[in-house]
Protein backbone atom coordinates (compact mmCIF):
# COMPACT_ATOMS: atom_id res chain seq x y z
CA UNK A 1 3.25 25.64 -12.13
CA UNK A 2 0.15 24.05 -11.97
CA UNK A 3 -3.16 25.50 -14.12
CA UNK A 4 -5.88 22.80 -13.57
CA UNK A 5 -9.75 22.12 -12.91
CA UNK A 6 -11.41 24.63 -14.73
CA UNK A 7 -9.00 26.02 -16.92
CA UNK A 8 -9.77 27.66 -20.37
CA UNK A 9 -6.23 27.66 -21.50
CA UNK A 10 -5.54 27.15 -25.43
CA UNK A 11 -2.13 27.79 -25.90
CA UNK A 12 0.64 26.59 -24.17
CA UNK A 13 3.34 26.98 -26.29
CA UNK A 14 5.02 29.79 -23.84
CA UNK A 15 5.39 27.61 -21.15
CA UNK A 16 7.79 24.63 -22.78
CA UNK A 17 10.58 26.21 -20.01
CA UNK A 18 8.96 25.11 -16.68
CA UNK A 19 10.29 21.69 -14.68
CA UNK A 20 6.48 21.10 -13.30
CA UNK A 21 3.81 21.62 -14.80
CA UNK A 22 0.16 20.83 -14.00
CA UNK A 23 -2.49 21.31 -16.96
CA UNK A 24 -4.59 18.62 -15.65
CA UNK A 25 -8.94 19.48 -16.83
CA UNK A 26 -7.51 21.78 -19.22
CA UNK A 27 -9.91 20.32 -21.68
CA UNK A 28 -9.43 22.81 -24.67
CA UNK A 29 -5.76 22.34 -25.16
CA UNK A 30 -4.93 20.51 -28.44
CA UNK A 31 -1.25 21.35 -29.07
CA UNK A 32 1.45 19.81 -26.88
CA UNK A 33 4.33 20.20 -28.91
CA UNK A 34 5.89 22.94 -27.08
CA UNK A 35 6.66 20.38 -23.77
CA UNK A 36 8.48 18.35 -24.49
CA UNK A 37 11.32 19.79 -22.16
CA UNK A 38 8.61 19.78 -19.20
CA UNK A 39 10.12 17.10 -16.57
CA UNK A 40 6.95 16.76 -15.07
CA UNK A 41 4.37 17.03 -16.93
CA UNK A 42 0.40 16.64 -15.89
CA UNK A 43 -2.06 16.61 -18.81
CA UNK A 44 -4.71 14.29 -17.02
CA UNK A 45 -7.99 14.49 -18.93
CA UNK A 46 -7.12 16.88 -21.43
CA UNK A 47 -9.52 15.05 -23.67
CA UNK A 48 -8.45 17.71 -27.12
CA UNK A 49 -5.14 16.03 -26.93
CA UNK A 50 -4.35 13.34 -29.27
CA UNK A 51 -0.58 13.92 -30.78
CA UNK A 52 1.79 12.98 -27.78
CA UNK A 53 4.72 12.37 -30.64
CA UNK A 54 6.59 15.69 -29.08
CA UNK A 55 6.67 14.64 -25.12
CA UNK A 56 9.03 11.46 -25.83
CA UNK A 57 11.70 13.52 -23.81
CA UNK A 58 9.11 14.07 -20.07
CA UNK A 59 11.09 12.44 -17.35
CA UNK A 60 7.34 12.08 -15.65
CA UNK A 61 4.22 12.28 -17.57
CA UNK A 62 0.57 11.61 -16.44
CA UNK A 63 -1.89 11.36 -19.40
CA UNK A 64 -4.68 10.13 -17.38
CA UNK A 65 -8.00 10.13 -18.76
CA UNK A 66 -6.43 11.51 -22.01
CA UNK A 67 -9.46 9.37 -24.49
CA UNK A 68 -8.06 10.65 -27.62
CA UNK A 69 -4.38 9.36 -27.57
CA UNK A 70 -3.81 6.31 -29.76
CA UNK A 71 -0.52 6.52 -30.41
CA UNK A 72 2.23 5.94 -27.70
CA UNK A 73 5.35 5.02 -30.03
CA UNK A 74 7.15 8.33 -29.30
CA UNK A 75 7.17 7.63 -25.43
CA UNK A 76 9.54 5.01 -24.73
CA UNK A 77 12.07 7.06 -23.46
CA UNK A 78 9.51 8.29 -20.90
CA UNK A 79 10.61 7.63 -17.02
CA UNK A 80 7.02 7.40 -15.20
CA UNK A 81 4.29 7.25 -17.45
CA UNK A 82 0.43 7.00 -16.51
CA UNK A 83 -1.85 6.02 -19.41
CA UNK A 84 -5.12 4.87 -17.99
CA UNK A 85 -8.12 5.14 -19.16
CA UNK A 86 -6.82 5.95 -22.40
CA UNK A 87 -8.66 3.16 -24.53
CA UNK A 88 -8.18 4.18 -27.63
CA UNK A 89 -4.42 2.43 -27.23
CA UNK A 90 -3.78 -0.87 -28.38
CA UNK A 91 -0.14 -0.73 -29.01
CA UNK A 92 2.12 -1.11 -26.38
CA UNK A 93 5.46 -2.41 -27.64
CA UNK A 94 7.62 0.83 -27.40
CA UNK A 95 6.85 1.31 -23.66
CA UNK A 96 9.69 -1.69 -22.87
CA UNK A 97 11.86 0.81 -21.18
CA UNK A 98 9.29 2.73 -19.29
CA UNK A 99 10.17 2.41 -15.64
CA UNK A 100 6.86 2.52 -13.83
CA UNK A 101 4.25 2.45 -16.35
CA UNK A 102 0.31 2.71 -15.63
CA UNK A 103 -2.33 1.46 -17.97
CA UNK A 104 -5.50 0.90 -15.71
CA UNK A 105 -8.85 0.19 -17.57
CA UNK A 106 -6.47 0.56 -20.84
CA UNK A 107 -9.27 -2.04 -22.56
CA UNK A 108 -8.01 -2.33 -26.22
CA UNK A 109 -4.60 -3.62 -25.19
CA UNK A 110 -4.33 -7.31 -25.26
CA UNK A 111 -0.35 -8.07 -26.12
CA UNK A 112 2.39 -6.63 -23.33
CA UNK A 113 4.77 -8.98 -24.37
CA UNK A 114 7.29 -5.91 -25.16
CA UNK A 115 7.11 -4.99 -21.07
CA UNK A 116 9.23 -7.76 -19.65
CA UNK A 117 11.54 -5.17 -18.49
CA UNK A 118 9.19 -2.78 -16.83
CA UNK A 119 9.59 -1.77 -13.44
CA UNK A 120 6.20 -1.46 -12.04
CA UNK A 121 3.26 -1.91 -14.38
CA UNK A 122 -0.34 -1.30 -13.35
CA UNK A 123 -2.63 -3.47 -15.88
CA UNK A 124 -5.50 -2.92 -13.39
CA UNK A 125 -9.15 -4.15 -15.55
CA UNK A 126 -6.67 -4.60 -18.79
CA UNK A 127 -9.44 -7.18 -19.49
CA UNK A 128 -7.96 -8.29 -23.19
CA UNK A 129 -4.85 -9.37 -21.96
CA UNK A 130 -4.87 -13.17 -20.96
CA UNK A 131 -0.89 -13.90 -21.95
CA UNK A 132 1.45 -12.37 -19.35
CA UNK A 133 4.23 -15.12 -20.42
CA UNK A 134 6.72 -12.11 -21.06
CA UNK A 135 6.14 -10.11 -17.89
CA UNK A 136 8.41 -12.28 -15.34
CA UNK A 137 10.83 -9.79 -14.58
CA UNK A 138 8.47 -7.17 -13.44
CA UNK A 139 9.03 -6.30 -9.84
CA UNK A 140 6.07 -4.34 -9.11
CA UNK A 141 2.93 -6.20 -10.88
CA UNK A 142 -0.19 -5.28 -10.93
CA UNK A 143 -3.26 -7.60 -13.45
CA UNK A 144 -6.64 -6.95 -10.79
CA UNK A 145 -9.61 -7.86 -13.00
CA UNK A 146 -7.77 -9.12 -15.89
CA UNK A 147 -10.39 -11.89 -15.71
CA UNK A 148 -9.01 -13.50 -19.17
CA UNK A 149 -5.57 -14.62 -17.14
CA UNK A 150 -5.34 -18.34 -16.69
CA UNK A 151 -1.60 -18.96 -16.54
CA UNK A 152 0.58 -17.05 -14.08
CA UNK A 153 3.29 -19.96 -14.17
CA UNK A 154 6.12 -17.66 -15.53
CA UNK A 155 5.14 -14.88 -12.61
CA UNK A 156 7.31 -16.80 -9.97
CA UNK A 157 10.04 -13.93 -9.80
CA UNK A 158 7.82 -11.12 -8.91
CA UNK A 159 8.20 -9.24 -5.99
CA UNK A 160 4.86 -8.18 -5.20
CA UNK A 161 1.84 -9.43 -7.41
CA UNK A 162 -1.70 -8.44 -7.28
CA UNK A 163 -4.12 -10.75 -9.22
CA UNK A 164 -7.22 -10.06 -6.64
CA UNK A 165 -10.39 -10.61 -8.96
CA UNK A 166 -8.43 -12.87 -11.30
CA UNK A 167 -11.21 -15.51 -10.87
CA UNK A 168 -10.09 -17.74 -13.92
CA UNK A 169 -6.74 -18.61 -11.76
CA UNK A 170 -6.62 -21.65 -10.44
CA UNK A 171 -2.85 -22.86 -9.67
CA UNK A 172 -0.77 -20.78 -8.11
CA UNK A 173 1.94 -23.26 -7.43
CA UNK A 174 4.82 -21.35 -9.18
CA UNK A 175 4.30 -18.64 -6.88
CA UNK A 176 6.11 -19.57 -3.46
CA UNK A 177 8.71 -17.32 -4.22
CA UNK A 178 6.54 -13.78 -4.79
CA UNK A 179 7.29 -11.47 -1.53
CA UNK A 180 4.18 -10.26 -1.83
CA UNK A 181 1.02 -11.57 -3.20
CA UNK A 182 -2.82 -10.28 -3.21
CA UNK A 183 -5.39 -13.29 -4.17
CA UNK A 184 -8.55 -11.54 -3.18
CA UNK A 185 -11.54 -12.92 -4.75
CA UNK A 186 -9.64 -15.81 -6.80
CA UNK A 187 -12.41 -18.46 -6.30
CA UNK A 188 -11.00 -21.21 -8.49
CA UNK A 189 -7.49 -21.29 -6.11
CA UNK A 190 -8.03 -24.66 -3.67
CA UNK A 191 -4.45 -25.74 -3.05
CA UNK A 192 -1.91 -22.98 -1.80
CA UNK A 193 0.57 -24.92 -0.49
CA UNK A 194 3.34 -23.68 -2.45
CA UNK A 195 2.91 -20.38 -0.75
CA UNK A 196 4.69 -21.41 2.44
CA UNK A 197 7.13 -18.59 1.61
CA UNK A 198 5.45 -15.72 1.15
CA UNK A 199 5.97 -13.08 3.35
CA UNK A 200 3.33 -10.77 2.96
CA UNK A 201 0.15 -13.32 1.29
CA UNK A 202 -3.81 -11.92 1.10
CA UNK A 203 -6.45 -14.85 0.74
CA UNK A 204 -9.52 -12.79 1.21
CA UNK A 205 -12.94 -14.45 0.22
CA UNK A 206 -10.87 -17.18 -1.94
CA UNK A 207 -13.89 -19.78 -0.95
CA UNK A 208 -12.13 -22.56 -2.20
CA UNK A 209 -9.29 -22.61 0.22
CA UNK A 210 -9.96 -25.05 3.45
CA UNK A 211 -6.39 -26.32 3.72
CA UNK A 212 -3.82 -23.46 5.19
CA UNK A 213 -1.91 -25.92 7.42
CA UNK A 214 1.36 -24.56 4.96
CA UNK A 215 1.54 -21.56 5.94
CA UNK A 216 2.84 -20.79 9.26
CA UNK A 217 5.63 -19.39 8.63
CA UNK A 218 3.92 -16.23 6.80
CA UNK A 219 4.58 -13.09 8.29
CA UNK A 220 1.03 -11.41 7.28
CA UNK A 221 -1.96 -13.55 6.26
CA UNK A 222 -5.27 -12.41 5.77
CA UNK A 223 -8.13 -14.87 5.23
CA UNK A 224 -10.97 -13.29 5.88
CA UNK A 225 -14.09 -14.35 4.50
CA UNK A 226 -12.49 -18.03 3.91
CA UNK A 227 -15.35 -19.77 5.56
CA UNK A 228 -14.28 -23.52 4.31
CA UNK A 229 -11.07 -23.16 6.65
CA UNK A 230 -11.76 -24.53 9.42
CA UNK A 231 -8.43 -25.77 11.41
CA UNK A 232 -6.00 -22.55 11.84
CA UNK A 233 -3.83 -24.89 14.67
CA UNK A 234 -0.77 -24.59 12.22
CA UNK A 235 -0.71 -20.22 12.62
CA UNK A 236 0.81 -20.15 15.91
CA UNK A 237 4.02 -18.36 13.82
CA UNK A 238 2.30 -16.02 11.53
CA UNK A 239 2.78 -12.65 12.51
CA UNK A 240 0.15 -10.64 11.58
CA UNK A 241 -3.35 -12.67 11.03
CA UNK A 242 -7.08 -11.52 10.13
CA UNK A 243 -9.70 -14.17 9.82
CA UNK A 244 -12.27 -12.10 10.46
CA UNK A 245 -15.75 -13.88 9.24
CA UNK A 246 -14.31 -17.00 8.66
CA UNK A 247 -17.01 -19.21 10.07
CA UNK A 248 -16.15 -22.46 10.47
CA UNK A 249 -12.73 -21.95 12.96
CA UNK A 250 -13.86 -22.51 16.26
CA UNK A 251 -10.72 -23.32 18.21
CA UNK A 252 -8.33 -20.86 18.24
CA UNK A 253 -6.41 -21.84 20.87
CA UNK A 254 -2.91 -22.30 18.91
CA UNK A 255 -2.61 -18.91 17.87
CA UNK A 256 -1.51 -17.55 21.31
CA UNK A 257 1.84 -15.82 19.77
CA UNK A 258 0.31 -14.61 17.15
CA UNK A 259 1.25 -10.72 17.54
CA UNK A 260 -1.81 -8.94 15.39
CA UNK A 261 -4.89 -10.62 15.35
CA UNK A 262 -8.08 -9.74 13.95
């Protein structure tokens, strides 16, 4: 059942028997406690709503946008649980069981320590958090903008990282082993030649970077806007390449069986 955009609904406690239910914009409802047998449950930017201590139960719940929500302790049981923009939380460490768990521009939250054994987490512009010691077992990992990262030595087990805009990053030697592995805009990375084993690796407008003679045996490499590389002769093997605008490679001559260029 879905009941969003402009709704003017108040009371909900009738409908606590549907499996899907969409109140997303419903921005006068205040009491949730009736849903907590909802499976899915969609109260994006219900700003009224501030008790979520009845929804622990939701196999999927999106409280998106939801500004007033500070306290998350009854939701650890939660399956798939989107949180972002909710900056009033600070207190993550009853989400640890929380299988894909989404906490983008969630600014007061500076310790995840307690998510080591989340599935996928989404820390996109998390900006407080600069220790992600605990968070080596994540599979799915996402920390863009989470400027305040320095260290992403325990991150070596991740299948596919994103730290684009992490610009405090410098050594990413621990990570030869991520599958898959976004960069983009990490200006203080020079030396990525540990990263001869990643399949799926994007160096976009890392300016640092002149030296890529490692990584030939990447499937898909993207170094666009990388205009201190210069010598691409060891790419012949990559399978997928884009080095659009980078201005210094003149001879491209090696890269023959390359299969996508750009």
């Amino acid at each position: 059942m879905k009941l969003s955009r402009c709704c003017s609904i108040t009371d909900v406690s009738a409908l606590g028997n549907f499996r899907t239910l969409n109140l997303s914009y419903c921005r006068a409802i205040t009491d949730v406690s009736a849903l907590g047998n909802v499976h899915t449950l969609n109260l994006s930017y219900c700003p009224a709503i501030s008790d979520v201590s009845a929804l622990g139960n939701v196999h999927t719940l999106n409280l998106d946008g939801c500004r007033s929500i500070s306290d998350v302790s009854a939701l650890g049981n939660v399956h798939t649980l989107n949180l972002s923009l909710c900056r009033a939380i600070s207190d993550v460490s009853a989400l640890g069981n929380v299988h894909t768990l989404i906490l983008i521009e969630c600014q007061s939250i500076s310790d995840v320590s307690a998510l080591g054994n989340v599935h996928t987490l989404n820390l996109d512009g998390c900006r407080s958090i600069s220790d992600v010691s605990a968070l080596g077992n994540v599979h799915t990992l996402d920390l863009r903008y989470c400027r305040a990262i320095t260290d992403v030595s325990a991150l070596g087990n991740v299948h596919i990282l994103n730290l684009s805009y992490c610009e405090a990053i410098s050594d990413v030697s621990a990570l030869g082993n991520v599958h898959t592995l976004n960069l983009t805009y990490c200006d203080a990375i020079s030396d990525v030649s540990a990263l001869r084993n990643v399949h799926t690796l994007d160096l976009t407008n890392c300016q640092a970077i002149s030296d890529v003679s490692a990584l030939g045996n990447v499937h898909t490499l993207n170094i666009r806007y990388c205009r201190a590389i210069h010598d691409v002769s060891s790419l012949g093997n990559v399978h997928t390449l884009d080095l659009r605008c980078c201005d210094a490679i003149s001879d491209v001559s090696a890269l023959g069986n390359v299969h996508t260029l750009n």
